[in-house]
PDB file of N, CA and C in Angstrom:
ATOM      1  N   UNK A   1      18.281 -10.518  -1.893  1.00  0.00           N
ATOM      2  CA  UNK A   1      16.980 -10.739  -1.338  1.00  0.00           C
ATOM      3  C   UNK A   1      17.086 -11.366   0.052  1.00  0.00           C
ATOM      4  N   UNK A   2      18.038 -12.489   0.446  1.00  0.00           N
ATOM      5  CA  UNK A   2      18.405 -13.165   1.704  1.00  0.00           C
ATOM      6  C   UNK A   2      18.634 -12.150   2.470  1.00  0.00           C
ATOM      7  N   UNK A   3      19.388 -10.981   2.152  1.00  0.00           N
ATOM      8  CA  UNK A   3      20.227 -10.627   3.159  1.00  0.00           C
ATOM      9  C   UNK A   3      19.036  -8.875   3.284  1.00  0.00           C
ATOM     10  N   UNK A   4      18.399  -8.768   2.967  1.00  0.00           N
ATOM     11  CA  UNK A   4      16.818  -7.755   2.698  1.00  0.00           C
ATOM     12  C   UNK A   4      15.776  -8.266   3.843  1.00  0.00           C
ATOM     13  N   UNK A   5      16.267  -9.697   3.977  1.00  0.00           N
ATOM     14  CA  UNK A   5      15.165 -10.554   4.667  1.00  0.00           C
ATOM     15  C   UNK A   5      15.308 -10.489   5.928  1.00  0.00           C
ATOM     16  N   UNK A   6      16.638 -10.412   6.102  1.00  0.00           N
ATOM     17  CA  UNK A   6      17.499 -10.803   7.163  1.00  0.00           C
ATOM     18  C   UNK A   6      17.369  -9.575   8.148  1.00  0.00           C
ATOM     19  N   UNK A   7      17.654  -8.501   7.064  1.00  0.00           N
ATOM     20  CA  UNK A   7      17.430  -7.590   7.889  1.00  0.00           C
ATOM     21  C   UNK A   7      16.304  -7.030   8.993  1.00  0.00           C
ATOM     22  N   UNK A   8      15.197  -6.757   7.393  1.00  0.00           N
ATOM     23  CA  UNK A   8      13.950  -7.275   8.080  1.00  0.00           C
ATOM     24  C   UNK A   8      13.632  -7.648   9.100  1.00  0.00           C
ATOM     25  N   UNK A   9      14.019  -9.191   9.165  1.00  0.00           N
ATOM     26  CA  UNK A   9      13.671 -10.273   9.986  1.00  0.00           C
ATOM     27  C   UNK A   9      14.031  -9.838  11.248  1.00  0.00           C
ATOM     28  N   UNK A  10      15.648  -9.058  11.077  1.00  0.00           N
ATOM     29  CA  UNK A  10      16.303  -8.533  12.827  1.00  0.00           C
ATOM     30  C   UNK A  10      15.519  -6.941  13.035  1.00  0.00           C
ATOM     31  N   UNK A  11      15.124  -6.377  12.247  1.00  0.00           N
ATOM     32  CA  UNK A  11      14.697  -5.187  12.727  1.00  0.00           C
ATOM     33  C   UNK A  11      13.351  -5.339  14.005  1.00  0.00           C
ATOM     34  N   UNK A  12      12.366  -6.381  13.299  1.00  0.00           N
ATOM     35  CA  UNK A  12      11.062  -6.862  13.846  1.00  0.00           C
ATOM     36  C   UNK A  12      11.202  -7.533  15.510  1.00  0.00           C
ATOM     37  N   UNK A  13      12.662  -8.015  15.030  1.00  0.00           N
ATOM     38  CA  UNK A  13      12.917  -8.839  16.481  1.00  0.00           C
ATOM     39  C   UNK A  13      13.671  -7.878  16.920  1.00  0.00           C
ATOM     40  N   UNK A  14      13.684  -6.855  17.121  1.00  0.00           N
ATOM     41  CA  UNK A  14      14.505  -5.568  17.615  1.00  0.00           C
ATOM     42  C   UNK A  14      16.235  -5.922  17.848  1.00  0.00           C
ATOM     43  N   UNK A  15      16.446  -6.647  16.688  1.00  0.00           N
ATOM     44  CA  UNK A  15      17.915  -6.561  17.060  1.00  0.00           C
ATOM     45  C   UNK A  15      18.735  -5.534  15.923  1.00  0.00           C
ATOM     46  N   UNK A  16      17.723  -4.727  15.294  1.00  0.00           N
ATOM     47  CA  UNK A  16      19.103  -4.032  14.089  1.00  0.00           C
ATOM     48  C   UNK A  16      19.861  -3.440  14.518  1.00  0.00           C
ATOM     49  N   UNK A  17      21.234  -3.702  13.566  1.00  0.00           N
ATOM     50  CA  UNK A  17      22.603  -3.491  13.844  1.00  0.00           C
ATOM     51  C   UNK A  17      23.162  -4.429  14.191  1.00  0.00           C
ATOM     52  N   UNK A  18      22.884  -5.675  14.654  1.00  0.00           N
ATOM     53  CA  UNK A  18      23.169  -6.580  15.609  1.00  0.00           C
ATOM     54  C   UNK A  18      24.038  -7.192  14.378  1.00  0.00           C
ATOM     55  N   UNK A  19      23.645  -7.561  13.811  1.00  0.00           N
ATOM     56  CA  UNK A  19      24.429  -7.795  12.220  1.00  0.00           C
ATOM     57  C   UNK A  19      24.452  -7.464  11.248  1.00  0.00           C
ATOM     58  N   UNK A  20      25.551  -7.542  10.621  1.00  0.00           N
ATOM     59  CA  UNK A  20      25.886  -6.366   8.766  1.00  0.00           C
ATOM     60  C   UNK A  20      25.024  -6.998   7.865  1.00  0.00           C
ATOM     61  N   UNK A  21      25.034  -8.713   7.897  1.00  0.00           N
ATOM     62  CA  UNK A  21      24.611  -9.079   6.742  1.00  0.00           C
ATOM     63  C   UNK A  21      25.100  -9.074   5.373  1.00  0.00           C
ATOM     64  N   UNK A  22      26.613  -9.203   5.350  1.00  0.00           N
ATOM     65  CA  UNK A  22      27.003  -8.951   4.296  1.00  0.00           C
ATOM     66  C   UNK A  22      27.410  -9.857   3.563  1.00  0.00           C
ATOM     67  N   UNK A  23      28.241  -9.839   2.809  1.00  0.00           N
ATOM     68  CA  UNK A  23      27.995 -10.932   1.485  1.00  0.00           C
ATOM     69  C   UNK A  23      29.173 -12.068   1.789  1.00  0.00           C
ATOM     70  N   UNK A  24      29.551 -12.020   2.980  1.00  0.00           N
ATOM     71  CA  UNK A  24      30.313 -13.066   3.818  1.00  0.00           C
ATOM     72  C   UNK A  24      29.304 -13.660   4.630  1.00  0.00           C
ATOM     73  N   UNK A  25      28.354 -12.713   5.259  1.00  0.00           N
ATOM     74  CA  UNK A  25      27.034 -13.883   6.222  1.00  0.00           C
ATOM     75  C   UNK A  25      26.002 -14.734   4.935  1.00  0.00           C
ATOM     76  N   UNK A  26      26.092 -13.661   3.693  1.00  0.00           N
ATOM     77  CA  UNK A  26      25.115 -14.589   2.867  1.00  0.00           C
ATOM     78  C   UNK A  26      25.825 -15.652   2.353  1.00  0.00           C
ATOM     79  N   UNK A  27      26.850 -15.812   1.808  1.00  0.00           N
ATOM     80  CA  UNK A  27      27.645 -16.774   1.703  1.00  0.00           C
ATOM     81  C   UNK A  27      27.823 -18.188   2.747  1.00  0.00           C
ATOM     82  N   UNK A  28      27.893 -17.776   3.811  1.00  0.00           N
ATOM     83  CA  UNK A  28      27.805 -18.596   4.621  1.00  0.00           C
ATOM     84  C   UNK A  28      26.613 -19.395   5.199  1.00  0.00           C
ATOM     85  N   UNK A  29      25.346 -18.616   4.682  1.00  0.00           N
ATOM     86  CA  UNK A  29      24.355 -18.410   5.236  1.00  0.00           C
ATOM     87  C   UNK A  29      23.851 -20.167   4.023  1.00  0.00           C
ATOM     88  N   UNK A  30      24.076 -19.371   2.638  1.00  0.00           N
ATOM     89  CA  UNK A  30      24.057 -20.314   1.781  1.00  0.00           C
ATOM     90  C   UNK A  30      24.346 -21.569   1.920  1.00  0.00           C
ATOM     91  N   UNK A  31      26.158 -21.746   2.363  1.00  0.00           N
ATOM     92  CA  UNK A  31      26.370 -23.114   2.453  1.00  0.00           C
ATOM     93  C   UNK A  31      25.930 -23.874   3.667  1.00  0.00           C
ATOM     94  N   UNK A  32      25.740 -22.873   4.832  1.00  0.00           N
ATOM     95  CA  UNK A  32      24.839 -23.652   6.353  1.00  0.00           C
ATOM     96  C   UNK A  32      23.715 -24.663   5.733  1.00  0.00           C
ATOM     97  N   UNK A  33      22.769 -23.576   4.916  1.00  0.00           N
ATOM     98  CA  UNK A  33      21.177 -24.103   4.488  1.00  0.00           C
ATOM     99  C   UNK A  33      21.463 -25.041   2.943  1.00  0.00           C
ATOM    100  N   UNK A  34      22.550 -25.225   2.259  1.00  0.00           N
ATOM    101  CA  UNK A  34      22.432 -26.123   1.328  1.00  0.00           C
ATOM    102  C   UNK A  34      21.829 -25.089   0.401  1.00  0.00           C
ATOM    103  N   UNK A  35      22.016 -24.008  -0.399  1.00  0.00           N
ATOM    104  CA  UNK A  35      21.431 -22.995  -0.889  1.00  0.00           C
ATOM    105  C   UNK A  35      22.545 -22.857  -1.989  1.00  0.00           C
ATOM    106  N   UNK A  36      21.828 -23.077  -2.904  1.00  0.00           N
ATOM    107  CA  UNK A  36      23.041 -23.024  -4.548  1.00  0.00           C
ATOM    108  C   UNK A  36      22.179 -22.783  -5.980  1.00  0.00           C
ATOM    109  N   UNK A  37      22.879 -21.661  -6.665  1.00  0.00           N
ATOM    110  CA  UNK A  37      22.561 -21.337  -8.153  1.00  0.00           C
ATOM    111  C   UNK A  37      22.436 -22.717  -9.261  1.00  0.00           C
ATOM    112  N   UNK A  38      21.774 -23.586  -9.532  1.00  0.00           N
ATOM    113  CA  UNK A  38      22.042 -24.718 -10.113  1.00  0.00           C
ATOM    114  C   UNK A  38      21.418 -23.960 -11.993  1.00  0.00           C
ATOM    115  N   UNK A  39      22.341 -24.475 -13.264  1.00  0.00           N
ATOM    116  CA  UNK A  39      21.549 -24.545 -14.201  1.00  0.00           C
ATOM    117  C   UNK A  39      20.313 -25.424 -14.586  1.00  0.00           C
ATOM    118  N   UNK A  40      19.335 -25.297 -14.883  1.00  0.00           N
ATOM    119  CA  UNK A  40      18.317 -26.559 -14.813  1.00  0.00           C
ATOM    120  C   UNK A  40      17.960 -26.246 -16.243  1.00  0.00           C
ATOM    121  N   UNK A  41      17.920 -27.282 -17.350  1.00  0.00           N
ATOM    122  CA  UNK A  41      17.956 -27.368 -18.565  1.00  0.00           C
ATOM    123  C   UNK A  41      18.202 -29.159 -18.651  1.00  0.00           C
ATOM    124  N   UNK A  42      17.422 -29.582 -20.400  1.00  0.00           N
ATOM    125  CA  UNK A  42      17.559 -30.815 -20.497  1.00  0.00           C
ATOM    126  C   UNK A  42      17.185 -31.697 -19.487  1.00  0.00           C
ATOM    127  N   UNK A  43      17.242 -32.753 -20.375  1.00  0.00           N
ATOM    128  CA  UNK A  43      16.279 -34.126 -19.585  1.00  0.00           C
ATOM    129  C   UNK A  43      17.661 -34.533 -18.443  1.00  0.00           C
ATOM    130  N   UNK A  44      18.803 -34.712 -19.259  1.00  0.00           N
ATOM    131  CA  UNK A  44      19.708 -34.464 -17.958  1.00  0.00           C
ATOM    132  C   UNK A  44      19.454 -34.354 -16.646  1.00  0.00           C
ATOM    133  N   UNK A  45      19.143 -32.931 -16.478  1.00  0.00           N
ATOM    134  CA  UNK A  45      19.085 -31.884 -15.095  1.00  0.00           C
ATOM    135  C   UNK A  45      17.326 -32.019 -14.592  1.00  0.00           C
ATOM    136  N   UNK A  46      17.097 -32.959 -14.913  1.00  0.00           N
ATOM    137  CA  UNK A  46      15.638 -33.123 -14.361  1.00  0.00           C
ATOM    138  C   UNK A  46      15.432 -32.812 -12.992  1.00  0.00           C
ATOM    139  N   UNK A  47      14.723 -32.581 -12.186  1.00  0.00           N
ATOM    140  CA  UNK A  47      14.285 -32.234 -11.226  1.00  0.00           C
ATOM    141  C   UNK A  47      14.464 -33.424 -10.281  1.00  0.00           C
ATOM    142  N   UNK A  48      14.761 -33.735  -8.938  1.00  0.00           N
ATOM    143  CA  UNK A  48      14.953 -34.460  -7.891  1.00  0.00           C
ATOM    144  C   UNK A  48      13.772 -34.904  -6.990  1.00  0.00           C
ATOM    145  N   UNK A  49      12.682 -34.794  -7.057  1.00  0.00           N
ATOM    146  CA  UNK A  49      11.299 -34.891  -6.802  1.00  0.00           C
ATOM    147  C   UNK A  49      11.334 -35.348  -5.623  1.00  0.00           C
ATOM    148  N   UNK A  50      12.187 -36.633  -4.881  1.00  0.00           N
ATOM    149  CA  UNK A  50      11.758 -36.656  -3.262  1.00  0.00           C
ATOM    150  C   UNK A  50      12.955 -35.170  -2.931  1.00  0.00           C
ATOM    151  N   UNK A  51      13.856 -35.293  -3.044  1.00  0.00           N
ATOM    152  CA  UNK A  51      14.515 -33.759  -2.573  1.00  0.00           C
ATOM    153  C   UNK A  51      13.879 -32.238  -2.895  1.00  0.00           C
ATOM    154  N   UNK A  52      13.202 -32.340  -3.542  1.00  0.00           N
ATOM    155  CA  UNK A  52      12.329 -30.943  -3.957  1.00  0.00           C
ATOM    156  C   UNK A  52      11.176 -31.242  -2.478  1.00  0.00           C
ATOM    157  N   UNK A  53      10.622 -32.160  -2.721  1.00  0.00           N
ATOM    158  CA  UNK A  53       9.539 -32.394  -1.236  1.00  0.00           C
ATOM    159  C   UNK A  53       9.957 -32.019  -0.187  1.00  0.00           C
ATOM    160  N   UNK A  54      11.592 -32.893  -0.045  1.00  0.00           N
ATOM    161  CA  UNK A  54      11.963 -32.251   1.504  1.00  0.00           C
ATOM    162  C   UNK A  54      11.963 -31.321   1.266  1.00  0.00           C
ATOM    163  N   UNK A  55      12.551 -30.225   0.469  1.00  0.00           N
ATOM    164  CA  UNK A  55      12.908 -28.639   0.546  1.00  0.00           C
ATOM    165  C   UNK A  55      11.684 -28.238   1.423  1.00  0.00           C
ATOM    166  N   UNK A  56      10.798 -28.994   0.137  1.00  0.00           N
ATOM    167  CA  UNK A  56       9.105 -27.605   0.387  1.00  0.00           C
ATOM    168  C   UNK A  56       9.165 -28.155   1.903  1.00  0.00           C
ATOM    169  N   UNK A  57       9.164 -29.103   2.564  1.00  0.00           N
ATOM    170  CA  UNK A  57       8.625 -29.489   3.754  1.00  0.00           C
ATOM    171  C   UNK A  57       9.727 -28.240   4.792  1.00  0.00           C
ATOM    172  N   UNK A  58      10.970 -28.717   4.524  1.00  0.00           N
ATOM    173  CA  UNK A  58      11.609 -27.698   5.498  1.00  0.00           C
ATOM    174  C   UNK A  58      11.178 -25.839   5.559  1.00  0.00           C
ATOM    175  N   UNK A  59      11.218 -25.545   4.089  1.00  0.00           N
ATOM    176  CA  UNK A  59      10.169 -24.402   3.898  1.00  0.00           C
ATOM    177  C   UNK A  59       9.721 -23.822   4.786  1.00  0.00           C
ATOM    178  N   UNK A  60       8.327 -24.680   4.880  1.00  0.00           N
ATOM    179  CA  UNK A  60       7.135 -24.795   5.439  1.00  0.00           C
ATOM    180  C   UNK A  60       7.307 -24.812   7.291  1.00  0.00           C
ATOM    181  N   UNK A  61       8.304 -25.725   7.475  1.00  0.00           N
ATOM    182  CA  UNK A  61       8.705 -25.338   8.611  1.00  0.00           C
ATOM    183  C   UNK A  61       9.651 -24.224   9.276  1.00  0.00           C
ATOM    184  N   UNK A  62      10.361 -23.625   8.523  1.00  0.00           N
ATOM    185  CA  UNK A  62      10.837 -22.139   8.325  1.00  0.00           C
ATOM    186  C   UNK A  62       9.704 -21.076   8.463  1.00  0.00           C
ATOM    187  N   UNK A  63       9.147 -21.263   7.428  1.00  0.00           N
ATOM    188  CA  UNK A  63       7.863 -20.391   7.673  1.00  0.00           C
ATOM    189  C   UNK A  63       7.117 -20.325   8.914  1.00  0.00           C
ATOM    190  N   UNK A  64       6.847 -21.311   9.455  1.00  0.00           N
ATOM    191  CA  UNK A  64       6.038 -21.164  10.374  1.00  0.00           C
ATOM    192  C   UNK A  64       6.683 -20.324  11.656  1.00  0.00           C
ATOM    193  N   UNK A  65       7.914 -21.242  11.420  1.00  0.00           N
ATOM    194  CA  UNK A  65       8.961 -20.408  12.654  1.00  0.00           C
ATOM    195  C   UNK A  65       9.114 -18.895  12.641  1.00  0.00           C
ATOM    196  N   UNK A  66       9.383 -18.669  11.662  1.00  0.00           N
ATOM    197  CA  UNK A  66       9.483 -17.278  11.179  1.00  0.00           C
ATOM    198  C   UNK A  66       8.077 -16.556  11.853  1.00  0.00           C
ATOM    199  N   UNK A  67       7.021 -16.549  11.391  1.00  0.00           N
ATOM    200  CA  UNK A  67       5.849 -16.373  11.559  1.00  0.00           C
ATOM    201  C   UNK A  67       5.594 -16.428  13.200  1.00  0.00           C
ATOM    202  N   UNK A  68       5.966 -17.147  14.088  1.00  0.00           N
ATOM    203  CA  UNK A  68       5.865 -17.642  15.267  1.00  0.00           C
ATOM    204  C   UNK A  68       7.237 -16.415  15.683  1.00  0.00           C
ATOM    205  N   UNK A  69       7.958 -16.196  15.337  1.00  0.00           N
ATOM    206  CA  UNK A  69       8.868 -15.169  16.132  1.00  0.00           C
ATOM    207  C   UNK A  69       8.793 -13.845  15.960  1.00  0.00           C
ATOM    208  N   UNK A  70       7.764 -13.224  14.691  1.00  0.00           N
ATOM    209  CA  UNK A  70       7.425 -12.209  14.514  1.00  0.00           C
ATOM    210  C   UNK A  70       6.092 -11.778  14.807  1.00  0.00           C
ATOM    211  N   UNK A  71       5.258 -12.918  15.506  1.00  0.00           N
ATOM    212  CA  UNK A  71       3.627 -12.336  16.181  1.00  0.00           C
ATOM    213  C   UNK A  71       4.047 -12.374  18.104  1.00  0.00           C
TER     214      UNK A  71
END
């Protein structure tokens, strides 16, 4: 789906081709942004609630950016 996005994302900004996108940029792409498969189960693995906030906040500022380079 990242790397669908990506593409996307470079076609709009007229750069396709410019990069493969392949499962070495998503990989990397992952550990740049802090981006990981976690199991979440049990009271254990509870949820991180101020770190879930930042996420949504950075999000949100992704989004906008995004949004701002494709109008």
């Amino acid at each position: 789906m990242l790397q669908e996005k990506g593409r996307d994302l470079a076609k709009k900004m007229g750069e396709e081709g410019a990069c493969q996108f392949s499962d070495g940029w998503l990989h990397r792409f992952k550990v740049r942004h802090g981006i990981r498969k976690l199991d979440i189960s049990g009271e254990s693995k509870s949820a991180n609630l101020p770190s879930a906030e930042e996420f949504v906040d950075r999000g949100t500022v992704a989004d906008h950016t995004v949004s701002f380079l494709t109008s």
